[in-house]
Protein backbone atom coordinates (compact mmCIF):
# COMPACT_ATOMS: atom_id res chain seq x y z
CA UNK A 1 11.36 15.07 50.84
CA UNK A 2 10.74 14.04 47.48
CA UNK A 3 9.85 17.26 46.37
CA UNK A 4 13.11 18.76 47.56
CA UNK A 5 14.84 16.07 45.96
CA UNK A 6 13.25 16.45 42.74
CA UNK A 7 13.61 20.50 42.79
CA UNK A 8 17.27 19.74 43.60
CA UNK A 9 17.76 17.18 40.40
CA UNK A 10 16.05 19.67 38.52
CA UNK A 11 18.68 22.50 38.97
CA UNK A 12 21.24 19.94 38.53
CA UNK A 13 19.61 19.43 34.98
CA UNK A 14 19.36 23.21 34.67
CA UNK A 15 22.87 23.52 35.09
CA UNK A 16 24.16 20.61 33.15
CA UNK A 17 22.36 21.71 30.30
CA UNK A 18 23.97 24.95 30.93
CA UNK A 19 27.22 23.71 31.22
CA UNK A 20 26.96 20.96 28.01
CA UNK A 21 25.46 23.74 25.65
CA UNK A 22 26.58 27.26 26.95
CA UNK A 23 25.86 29.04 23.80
CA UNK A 24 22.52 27.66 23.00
CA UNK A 25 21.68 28.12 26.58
CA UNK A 26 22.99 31.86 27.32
CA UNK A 27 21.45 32.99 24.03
CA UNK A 28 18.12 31.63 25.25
CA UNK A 29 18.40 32.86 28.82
CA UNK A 30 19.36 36.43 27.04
CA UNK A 31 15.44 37.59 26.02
CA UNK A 32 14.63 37.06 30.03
CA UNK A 33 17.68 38.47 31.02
CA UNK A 34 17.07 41.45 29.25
CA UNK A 35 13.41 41.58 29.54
CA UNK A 36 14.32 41.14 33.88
CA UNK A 37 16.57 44.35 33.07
CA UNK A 38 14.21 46.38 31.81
CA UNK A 39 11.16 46.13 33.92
CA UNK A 40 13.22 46.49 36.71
CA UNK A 41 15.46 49.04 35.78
CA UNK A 42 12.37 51.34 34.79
CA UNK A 43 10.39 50.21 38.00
CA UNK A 44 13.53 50.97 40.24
CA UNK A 45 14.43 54.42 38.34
CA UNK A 46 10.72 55.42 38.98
CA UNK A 47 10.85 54.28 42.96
CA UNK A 48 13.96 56.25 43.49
CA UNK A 49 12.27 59.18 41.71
CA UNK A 50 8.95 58.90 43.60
CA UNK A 51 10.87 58.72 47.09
CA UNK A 52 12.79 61.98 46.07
CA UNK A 53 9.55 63.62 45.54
CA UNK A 54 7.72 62.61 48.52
CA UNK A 55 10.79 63.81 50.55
CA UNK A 56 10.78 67.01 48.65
CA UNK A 57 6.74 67.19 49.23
CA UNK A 58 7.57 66.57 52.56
CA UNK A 59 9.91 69.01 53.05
CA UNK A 60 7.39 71.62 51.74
CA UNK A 61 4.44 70.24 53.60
CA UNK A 62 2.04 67.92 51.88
CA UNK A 63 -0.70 69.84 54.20
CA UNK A 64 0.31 73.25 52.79
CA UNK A 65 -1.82 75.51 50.23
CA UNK A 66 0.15 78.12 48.42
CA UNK A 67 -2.46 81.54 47.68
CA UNK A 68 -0.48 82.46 44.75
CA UNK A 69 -1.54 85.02 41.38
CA UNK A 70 -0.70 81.87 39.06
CA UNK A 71 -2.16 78.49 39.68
CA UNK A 72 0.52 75.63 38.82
CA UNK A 73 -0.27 73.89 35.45
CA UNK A 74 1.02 71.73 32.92
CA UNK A 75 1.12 71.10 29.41
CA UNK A 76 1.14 73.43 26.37
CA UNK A 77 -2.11 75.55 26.68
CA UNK A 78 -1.99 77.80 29.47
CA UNK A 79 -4.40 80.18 29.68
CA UNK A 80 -2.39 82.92 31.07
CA UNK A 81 -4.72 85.54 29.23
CA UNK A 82 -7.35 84.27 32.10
CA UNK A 83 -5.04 85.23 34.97
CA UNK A 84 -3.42 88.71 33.76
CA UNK A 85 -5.53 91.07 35.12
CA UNK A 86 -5.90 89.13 39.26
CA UNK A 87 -4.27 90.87 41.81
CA UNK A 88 -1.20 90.08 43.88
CA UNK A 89 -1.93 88.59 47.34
CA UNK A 90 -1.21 91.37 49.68
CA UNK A 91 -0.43 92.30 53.15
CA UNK A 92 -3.87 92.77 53.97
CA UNK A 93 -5.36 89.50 52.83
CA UNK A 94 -2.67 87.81 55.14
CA UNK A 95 -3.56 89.76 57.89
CA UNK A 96 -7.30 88.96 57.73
CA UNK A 97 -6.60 85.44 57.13
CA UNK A 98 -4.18 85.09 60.46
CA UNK A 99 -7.86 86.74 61.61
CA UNK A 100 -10.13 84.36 60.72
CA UNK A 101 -8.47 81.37 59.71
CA UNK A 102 -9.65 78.61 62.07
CA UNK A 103 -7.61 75.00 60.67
CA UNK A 104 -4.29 76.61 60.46
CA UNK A 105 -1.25 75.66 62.17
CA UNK A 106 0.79 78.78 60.71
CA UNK A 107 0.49 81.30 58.13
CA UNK A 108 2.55 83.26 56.45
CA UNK A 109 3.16 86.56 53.80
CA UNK A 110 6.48 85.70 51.65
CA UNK A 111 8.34 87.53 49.16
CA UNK A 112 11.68 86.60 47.40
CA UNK A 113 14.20 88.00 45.05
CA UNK A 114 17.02 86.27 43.30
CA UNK A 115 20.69 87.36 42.02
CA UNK A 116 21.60 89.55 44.97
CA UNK A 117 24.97 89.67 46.48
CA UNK A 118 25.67 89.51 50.28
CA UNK A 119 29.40 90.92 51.49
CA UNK A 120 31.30 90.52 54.61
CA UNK A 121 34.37 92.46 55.11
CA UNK A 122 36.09 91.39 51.64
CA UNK A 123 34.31 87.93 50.91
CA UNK A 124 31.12 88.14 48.98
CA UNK A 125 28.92 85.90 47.57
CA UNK A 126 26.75 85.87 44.52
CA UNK A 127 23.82 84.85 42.91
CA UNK A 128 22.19 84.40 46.24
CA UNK A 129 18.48 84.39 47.02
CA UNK A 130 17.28 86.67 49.65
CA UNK A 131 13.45 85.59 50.89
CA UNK A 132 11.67 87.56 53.58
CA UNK A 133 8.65 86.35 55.61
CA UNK A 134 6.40 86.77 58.44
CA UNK A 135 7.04 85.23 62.03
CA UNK A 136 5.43 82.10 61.01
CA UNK A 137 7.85 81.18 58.46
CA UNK A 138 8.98 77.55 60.63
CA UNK A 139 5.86 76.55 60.84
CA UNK A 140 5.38 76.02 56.74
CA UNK A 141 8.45 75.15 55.59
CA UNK A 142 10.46 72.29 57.68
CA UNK A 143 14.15 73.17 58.34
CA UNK A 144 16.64 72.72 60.64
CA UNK A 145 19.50 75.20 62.09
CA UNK A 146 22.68 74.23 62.71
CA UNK A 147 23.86 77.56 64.55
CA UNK A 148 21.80 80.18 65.82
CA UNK A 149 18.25 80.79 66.80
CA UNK A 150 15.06 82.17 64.77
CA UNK A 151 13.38 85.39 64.63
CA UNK A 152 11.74 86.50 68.06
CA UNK A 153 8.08 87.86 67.45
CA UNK A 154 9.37 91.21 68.31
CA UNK A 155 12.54 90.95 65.88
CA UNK A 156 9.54 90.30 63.14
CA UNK A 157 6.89 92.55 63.95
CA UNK A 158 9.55 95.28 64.70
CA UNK A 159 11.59 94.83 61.27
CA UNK A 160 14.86 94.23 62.98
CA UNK A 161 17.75 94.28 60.47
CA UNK A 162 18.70 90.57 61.53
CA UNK A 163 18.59 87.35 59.19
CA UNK A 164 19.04 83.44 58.76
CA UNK A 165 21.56 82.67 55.98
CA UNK A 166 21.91 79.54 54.22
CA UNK A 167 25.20 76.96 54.83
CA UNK A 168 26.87 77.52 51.63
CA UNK A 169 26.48 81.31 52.31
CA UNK A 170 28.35 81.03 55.90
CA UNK A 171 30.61 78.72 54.65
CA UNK A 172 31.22 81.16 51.61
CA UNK A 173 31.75 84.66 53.95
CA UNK A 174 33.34 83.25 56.72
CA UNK A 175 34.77 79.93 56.36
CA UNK A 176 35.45 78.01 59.59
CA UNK A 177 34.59 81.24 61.74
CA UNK A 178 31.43 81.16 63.56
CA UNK A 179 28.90 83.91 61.94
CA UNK A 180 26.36 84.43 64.84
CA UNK A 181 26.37 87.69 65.58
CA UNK A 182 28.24 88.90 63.07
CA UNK A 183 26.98 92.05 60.74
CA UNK A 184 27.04 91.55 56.99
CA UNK A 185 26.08 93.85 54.42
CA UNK A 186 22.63 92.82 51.64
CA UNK A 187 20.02 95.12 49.90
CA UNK A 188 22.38 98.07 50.95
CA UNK A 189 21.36 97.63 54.48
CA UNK A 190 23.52 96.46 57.44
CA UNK A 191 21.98 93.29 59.00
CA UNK A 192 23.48 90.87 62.07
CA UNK A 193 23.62 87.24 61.43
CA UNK A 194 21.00 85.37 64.21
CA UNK A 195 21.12 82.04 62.47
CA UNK A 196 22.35 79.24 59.92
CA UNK A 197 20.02 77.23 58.45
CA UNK A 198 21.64 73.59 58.43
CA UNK A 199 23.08 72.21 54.80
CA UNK A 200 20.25 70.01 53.06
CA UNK A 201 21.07 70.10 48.97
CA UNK A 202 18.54 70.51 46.32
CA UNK A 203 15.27 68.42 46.32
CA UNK A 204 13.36 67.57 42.81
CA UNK A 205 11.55 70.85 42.93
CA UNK A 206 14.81 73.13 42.97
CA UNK A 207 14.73 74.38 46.61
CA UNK A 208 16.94 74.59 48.85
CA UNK A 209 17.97 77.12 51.66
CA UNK A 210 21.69 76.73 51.23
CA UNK A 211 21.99 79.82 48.62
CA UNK A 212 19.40 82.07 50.93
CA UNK A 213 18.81 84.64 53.15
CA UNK A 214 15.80 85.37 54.87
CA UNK A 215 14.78 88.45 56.40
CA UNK A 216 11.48 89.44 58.32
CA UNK A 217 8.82 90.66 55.78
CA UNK A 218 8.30 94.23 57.89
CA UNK A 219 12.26 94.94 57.27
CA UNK A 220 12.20 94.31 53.50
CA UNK A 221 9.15 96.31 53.17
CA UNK A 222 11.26 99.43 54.44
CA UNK A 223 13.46 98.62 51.23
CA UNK A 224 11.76 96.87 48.53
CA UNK A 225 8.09 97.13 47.17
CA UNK A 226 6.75 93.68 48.75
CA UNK A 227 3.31 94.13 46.35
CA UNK A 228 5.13 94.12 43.04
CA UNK A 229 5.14 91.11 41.32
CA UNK A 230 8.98 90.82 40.51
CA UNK A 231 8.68 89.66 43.65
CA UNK A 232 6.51 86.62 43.45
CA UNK A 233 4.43 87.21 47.09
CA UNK A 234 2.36 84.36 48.47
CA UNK A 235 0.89 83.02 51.10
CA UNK A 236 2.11 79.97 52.56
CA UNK A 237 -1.22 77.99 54.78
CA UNK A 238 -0.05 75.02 56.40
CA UNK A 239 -3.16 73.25 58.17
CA UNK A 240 -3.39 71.41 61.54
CA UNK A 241 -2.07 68.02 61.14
CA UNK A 242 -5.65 66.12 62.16
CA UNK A 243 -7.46 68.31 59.40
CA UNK A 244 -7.94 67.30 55.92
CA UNK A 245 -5.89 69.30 53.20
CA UNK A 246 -9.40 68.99 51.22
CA UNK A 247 -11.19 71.21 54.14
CA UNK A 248 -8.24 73.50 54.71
CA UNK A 249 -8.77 74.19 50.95
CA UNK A 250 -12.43 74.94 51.36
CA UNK A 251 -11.93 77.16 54.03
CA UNK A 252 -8.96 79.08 52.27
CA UNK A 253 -11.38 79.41 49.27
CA UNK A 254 -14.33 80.60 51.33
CA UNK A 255 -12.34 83.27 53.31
CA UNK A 256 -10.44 84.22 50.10
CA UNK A 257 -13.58 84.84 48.07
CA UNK A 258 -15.08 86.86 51.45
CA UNK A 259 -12.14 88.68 51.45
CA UNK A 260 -12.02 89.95 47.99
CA UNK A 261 -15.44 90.40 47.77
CA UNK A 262 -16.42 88.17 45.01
CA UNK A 263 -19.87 87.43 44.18
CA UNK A 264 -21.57 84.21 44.12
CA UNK A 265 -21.03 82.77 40.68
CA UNK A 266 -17.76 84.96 39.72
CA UNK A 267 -14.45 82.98 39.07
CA UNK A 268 -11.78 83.26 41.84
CA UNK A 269 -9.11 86.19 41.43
CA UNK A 270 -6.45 83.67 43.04
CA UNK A 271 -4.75 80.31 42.72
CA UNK A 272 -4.40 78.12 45.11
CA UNK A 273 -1.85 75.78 44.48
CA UNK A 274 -0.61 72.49 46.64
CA UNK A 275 2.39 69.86 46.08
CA UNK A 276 -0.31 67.31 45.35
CA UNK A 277 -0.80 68.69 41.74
CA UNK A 278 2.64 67.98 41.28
CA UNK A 279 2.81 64.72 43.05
CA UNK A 280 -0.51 64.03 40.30
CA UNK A 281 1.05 65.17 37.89
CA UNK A 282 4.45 63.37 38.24
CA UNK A 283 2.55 60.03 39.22
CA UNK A 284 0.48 59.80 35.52
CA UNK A 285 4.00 60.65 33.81
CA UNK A 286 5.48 57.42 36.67
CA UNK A 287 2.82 55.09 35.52
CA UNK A 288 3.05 55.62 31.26
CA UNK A 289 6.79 55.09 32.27
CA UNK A 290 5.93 51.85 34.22
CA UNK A 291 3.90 50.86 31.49
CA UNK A 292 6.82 51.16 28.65
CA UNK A 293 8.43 49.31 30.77
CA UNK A 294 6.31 46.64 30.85
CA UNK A 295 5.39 46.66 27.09
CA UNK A 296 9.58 46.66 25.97
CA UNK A 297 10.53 44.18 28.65
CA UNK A 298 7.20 41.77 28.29
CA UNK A 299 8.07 41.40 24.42
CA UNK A 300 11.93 40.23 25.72
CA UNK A 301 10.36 38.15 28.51
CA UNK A 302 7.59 36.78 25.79
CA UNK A 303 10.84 35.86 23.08
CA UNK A 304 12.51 34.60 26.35
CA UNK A 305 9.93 32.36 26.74
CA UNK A 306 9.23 30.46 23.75
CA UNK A 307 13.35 30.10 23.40
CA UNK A 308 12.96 28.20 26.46
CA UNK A 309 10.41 26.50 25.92
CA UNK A 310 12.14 25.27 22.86
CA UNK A 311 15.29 23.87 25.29
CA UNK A 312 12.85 22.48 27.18
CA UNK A 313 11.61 20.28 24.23
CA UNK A 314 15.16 19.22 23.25
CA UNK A 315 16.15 18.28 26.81
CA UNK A 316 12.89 15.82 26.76
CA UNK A 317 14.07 14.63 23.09
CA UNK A 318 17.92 14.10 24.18
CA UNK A 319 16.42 12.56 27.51
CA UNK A 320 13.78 10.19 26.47
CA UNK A 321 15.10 7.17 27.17
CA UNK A 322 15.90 8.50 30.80
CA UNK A 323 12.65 9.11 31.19
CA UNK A 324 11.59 5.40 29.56
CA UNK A 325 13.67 4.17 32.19
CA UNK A 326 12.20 6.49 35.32
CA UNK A 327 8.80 5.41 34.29
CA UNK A 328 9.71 1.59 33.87
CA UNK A 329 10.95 1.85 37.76
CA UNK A 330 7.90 3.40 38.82
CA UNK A 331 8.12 7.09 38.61
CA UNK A 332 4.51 8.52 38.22
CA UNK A 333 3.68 11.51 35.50
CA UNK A 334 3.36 13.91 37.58
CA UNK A 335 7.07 13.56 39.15
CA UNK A 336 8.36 13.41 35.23
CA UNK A 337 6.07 16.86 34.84
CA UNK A 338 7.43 18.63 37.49
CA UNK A 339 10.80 17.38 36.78
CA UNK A 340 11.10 19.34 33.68
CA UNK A 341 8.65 22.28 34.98
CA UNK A 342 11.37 22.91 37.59
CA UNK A 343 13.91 22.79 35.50
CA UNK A 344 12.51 25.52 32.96
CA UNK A 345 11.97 27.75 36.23
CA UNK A 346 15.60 26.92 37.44
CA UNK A 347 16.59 28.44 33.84
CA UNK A 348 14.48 30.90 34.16
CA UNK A 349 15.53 32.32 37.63
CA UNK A 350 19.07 32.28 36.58
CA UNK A 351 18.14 34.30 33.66
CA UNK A 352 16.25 36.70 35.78
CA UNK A 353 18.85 36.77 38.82
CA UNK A 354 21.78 37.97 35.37
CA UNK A 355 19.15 40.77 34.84
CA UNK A 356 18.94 41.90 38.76
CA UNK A 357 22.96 41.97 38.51
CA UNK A 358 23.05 44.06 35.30
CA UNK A 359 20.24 46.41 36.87
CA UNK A 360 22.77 46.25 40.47
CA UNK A 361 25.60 47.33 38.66
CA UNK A 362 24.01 50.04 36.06
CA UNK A 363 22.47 51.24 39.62
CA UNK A 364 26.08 51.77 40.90
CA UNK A 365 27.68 52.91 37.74
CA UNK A 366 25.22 55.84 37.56
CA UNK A 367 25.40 56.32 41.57
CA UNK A 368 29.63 57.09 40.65
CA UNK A 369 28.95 59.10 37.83
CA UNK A 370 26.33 61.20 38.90
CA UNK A 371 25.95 60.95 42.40
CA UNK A 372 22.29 60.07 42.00
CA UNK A 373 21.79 57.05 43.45
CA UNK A 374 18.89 54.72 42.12
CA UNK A 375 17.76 52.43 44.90
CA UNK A 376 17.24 48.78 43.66
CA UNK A 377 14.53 47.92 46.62
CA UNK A 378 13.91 44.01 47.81
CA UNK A 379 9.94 44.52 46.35
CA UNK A 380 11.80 44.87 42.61
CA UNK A 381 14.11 42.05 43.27
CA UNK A 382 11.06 39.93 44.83
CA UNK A 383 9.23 41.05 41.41
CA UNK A 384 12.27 39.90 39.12
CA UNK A 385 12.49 37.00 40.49
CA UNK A 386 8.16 36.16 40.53
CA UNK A 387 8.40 36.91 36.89
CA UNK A 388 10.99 34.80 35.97
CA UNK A 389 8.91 31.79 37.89
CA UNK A 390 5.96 32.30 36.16
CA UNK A 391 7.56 32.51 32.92
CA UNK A 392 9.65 29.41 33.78
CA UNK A 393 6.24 27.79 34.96
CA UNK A 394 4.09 28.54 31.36
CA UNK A 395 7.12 27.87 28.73
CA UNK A 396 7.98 24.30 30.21
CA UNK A 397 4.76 23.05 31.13
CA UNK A 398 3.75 21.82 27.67
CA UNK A 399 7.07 20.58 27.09
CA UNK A 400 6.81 18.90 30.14
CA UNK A 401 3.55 17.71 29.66
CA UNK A 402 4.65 15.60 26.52
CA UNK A 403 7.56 14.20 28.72
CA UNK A 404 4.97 13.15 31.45
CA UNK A 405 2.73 11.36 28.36
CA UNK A 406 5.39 9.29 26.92
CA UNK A 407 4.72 5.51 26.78
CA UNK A 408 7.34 3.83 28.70
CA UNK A 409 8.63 1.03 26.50
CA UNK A 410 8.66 3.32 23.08
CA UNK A 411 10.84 5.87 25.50
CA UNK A 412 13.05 3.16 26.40
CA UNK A 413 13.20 1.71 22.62
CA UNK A 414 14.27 5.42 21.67
């Protein structure tokens, strides 16, 4: 009970002193305030960003290897000169994989081609992507339909002039009419509308489904030249859930280098690329941003600090005689020490809770202006408000320490 009471006198004190000297006191509490506002504005930006990508790695498949010509890199010097002369993956190293591949959950051969236009009657659309894949194609990428079915086996092994469309495309051509079933016209070709994929937005990576169309691979092959590499084909792997992405990746190499014939000791002709390297990639770039934050708001938190540890020391000077008195009635040091420690915390946890409501409404101001909203999560707030205690702890324990020391009757006397 004592405690309490003495953690409750304490913010009294806080607040007096707040209240008496309101410029000294906000000026002090700014450094922490701002130094609060930093660390956790950076540490919340980079949270929100991190949970966009995981969704967006997600929505790709963070179990999925992409056989690709290219292999993803970053950075200035890319050795492109190294990868001109590999081949495109083809029709026929898909078809031996589906063969042989043992840890795979679904594979497929995918091609896409950008700026096309898709008409109905006398609505068109433009600037729409039109991607065409094997049967497999919902089993590596995740999606959802809000109208419609998928491809049966035999509308993809047969080529049937059928697709999926994306909902900004329906919404686009036909408005509130329902397009199942309906026959639009793409690539010069005639082709009935099966399916809508269901409206999801752009993830960190730039996909999205709303602007496409997709069409089995053995119907675009009629009409475009699937091999070329305006084209961009890949192979999408996804492996079985309970398998490691590490072995599907040794397997995938093994069969690829089988495949294409290459001798032990020869380089790979092919890339095979994962959402990990970006996640990698994205997390070093997240941590030298956590650190900046650190370094700017630890040198506002570290000003912060000695400013109040200096209103700690003229709070004991303008209460010495207080404490004279305290002492003379039997209060022990330790009760005069934490006294004044908990009233440098108190100080300091208001300082750090004006910082958490600057970050708050920054946070909602860009969330109105942008529509990108930056999440400020209860482990930040929790962290704001740690900091703030253990800088309240270290700048008024040696000002609180001399309180707890002083002699009695020359406290009084003062």
């Amino acid at each position: 009970m004592i405690i309490f009471r003495l953690i409750g006198e304490s913010f009294r004190f806080a607040f007096d002193a707040l209240r008496q000297n309101k410029l000294r006191t906000m000026l002090s509490l700014l450094a922490i305030t701002i130094g609060i506002f930093t660390i956790i504005t950076v540490f919340s930006a980079v949270d929100t960003f991190r949970g966009k990508l995981q969704s967006s790695v997600d929505k790709l498949g963070s179990n999925t290897i992409f056989i690709q010509k290219w292999p993803w890199s970053f950075g200035d010097n890319y050795p492109w000169w190294k990868y001109m002369n590999r081949p495109q993956p083809s029709l026929r190293d898909f078809e031996m994989l589906r063969t042989r591949m043992e840890n795979a959950q679904g594979i497929t051969f995918e091609i896409s081609t950008s700026d096309r236009t898709i008409k109905y009657r006398s609505s068109s659309v433009e600037g729409i992507t039109v991607s065409a894949a094997s049967h497999d194609f919902d089993k590596t990428w995740n999606f959802e339909l809000q109208a419609g079915r998928y491809f049966t086996e035999s509308e993809s092994n047969n080529g049937s002039p059928v697709l999926l469309m994306g909902a900004d495309i329906a919404e686009g051509l036909f408005g509130s009419e329902d397009p199942i079933g309906k026959q639009v016209q793409i690539l010069g070709r005639r082709l009935t509308v099966i399916g809508v994929f269901k409206k999801e937005g752009e993830d960190m990576f730039g996909t999205t489904l709303d602007k496409n169309v997709n069409v089995p691979v053995n119907f675009a092959k009629g009409i475009l030249d699937i091999q070329n590499e305006r084209y961009n084909p890949q192979i999408t792997v996804r492996g079985n859930d309970q398998v490691s992405l590490e072995e599907i990746e040794s397997e995938l190499q093994g069969l690829m280098r089988s495949i294409h014939r290459i001798r032990p000791g020869q380089q790979d002709d092919f890339a095979l690329n994962k959402t990990t390297i970006i996640s990698n990639q994205l997390d070093s770039m997240f941590t030298m941003v956590n650190w900046a934050g650190w370094i700017i708001g630890g040198f506002s938190i570290l000003v912060g600090g000695f400013s109040i540890a200096n209103i700690m020391f003229v709070s004991v000077k303008e209460r010495t005689n207080i404490i004279g008195i305290q002492k003379s009635l039997g209060a022990k040091n330790y009760f005069i020490l934490l006294q004044f420690i908990f009233e440098s915390i108190s100080l300091c946890i208001l300082g750090g809770l004006l910082g958490l409501i600057l970050v708050y409404l920054l946070a909602l101001l860009i969330g109105l202006a942008t529509g990108f909203n930056i999440i400020l999560g209860l482990n930040n707030i929790i962290l704001g408000i740690g900091i703030s205690i253990i800088i309240g702890t270290i700048s008024g324990f040696w000002p609180a320490y001399s309180a707890s020391r002083l002699d009695p009757v020359e406290a009084i006397r003062s």
